[in-house]
Protein backbone atom coordinates (compact mmCIF):
# COMPACT_ATOMS: atom_id res chain seq x y z
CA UNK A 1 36.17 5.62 56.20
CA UNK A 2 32.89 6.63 54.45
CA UNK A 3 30.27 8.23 56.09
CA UNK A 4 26.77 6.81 54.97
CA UNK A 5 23.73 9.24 54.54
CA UNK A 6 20.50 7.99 56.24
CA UNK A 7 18.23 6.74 53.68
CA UNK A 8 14.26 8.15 53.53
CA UNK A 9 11.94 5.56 53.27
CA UNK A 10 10.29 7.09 49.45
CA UNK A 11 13.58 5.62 47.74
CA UNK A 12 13.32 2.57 49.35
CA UNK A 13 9.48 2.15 48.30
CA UNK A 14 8.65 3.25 44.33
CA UNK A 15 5.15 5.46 44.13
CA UNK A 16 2.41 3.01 44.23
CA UNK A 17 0.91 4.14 41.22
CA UNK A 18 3.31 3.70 38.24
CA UNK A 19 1.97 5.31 35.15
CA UNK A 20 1.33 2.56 32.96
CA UNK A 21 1.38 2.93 29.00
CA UNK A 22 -2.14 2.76 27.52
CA UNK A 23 -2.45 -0.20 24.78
CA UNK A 24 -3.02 0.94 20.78
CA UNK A 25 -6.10 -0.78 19.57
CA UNK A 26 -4.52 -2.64 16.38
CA UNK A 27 -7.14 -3.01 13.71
CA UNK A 28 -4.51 -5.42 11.44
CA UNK A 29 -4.10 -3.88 8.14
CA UNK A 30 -3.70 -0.06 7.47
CA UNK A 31 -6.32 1.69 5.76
CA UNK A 32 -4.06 2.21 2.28
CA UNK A 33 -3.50 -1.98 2.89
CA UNK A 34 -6.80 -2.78 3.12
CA UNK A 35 -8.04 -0.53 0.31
CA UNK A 36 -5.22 -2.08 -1.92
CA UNK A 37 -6.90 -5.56 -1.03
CA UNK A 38 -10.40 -4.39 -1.73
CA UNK A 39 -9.85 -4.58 -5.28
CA UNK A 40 -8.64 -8.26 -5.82
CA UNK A 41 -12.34 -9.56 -6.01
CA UNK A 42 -15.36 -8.52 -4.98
CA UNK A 43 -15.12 -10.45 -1.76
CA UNK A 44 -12.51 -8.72 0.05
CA UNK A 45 -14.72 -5.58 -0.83
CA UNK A 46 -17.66 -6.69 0.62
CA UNK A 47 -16.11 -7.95 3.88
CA UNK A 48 -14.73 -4.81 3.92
CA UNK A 49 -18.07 -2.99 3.64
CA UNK A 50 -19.47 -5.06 6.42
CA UNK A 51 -16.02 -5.50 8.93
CA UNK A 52 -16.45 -3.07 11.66
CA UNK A 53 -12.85 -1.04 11.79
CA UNK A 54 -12.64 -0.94 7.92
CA UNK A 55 -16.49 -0.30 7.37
CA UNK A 56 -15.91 3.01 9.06
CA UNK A 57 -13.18 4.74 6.85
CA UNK A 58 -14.60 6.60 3.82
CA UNK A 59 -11.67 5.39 1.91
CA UNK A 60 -11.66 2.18 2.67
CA UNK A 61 -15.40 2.06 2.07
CA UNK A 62 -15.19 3.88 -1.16
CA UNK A 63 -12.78 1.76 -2.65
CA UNK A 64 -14.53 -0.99 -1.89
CA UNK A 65 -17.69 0.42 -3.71
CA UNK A 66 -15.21 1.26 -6.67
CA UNK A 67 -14.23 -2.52 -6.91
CA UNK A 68 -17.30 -3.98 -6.63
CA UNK A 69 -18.61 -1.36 -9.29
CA UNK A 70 -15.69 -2.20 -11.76
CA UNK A 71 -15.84 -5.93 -11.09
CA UNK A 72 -19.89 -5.54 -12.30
CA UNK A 73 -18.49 -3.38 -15.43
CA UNK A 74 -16.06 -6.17 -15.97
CA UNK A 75 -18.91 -8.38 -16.74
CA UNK A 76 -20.24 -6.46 -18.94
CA UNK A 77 -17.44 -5.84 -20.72
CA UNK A 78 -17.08 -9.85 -21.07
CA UNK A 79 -19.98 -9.77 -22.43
CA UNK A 80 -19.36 -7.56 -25.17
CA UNK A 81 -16.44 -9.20 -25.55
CA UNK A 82 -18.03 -12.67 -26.10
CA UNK A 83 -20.26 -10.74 -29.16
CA UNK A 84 -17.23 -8.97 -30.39
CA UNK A 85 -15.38 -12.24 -30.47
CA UNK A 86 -17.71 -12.97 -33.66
CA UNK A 87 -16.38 -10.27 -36.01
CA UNK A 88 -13.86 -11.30 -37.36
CA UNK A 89 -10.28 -9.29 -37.08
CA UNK A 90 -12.05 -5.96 -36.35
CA UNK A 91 -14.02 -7.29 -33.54
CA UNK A 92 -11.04 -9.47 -32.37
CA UNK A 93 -8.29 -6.29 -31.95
CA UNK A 94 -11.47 -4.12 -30.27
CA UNK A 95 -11.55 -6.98 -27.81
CA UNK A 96 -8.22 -7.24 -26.82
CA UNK A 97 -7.93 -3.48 -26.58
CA UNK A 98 -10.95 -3.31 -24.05
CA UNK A 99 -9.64 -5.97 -22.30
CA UNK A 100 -6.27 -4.77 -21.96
CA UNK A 101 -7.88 -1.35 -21.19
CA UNK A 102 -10.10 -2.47 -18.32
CA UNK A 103 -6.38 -4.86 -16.97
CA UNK A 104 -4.47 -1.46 -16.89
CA UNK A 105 -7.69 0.69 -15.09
CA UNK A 106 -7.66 -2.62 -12.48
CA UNK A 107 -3.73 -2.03 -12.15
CA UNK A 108 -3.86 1.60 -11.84
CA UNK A 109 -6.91 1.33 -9.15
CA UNK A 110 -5.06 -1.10 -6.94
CA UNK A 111 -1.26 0.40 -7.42
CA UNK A 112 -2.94 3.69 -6.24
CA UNK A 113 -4.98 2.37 -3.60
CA UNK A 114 -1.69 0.77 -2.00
CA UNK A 115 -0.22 4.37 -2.45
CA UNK A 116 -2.87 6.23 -0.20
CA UNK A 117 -4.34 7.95 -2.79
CA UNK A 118 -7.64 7.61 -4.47
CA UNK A 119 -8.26 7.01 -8.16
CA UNK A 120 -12.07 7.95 -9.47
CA UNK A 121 -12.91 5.89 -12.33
CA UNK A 122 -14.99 8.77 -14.31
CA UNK A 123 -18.35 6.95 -14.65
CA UNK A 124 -17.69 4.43 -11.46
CA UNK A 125 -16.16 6.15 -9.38
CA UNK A 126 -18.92 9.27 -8.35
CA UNK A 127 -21.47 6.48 -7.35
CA UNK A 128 -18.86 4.54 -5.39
CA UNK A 129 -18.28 8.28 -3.10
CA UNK A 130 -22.54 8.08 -3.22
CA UNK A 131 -22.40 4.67 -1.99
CA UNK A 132 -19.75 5.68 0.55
CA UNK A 133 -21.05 8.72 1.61
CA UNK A 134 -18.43 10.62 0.50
């Protein structure tokens, strides 16, 4: 025969106020991620720049400043690259070493910016930290 304990009425009722776990506002894309992505075109920069979560990182903002800077030198470059296209040999290799230049600084920006870290271009990249208020 088992003897039975009287019960008290708190383990029959749970507390009434249950702490509940406060939600984690999710933005969508880390700040590395989004940074990364900044550098495709100049679009994703710019909605970047003017996207309210992103718009308020530094890093996020500068590399978007960085791409849009380097997408404006990589007109340019075209451009001389269009004129150098008319030397002949000489002007031809200088071409495809700029060009091949400014495809390895676009790598390097973008493989860096998915890293977390942040790559100053030496002539871009101090007015992209002005721009971003860095």
């Amino acid at each position: 025969m088992s003897i039975r304990k009287p019960v008290s009425q708190s383990s029959l009722n749970p507390p009434k106020e249950l702490p509940v776990p406060e939600e984690i506002a999710q933005t969508g894309l880390s700040e590395s991620a989004a940074s990364g992505l900044a550098y495709l075109t100049f679009i994703p920069a710019i909605i970047f720049l003017v996207v309210a979560p992103y718009n308020q990182s530094p890093t996020v903002r500068f590399h978007s400043w960085q791409s849009i800077f380097l997408g404006c030198a990589a007109v340019g470059f075209w451009i001389l690259n269009i004129i150098l296209l008319f030397i002949p040999i000489i002007g031809w290799l200088i071409s495809i070493v700029l060009m091949l230049g400014l495809f390895a600084l676009w790598l390097v920006c973008i493989i860096k910016a998915f890293g977390g870290s942040r790559f100053v271009i030496p002539v871009i990249g101090p007015l992209a930290a002005k721009q971003a208020g860095i």
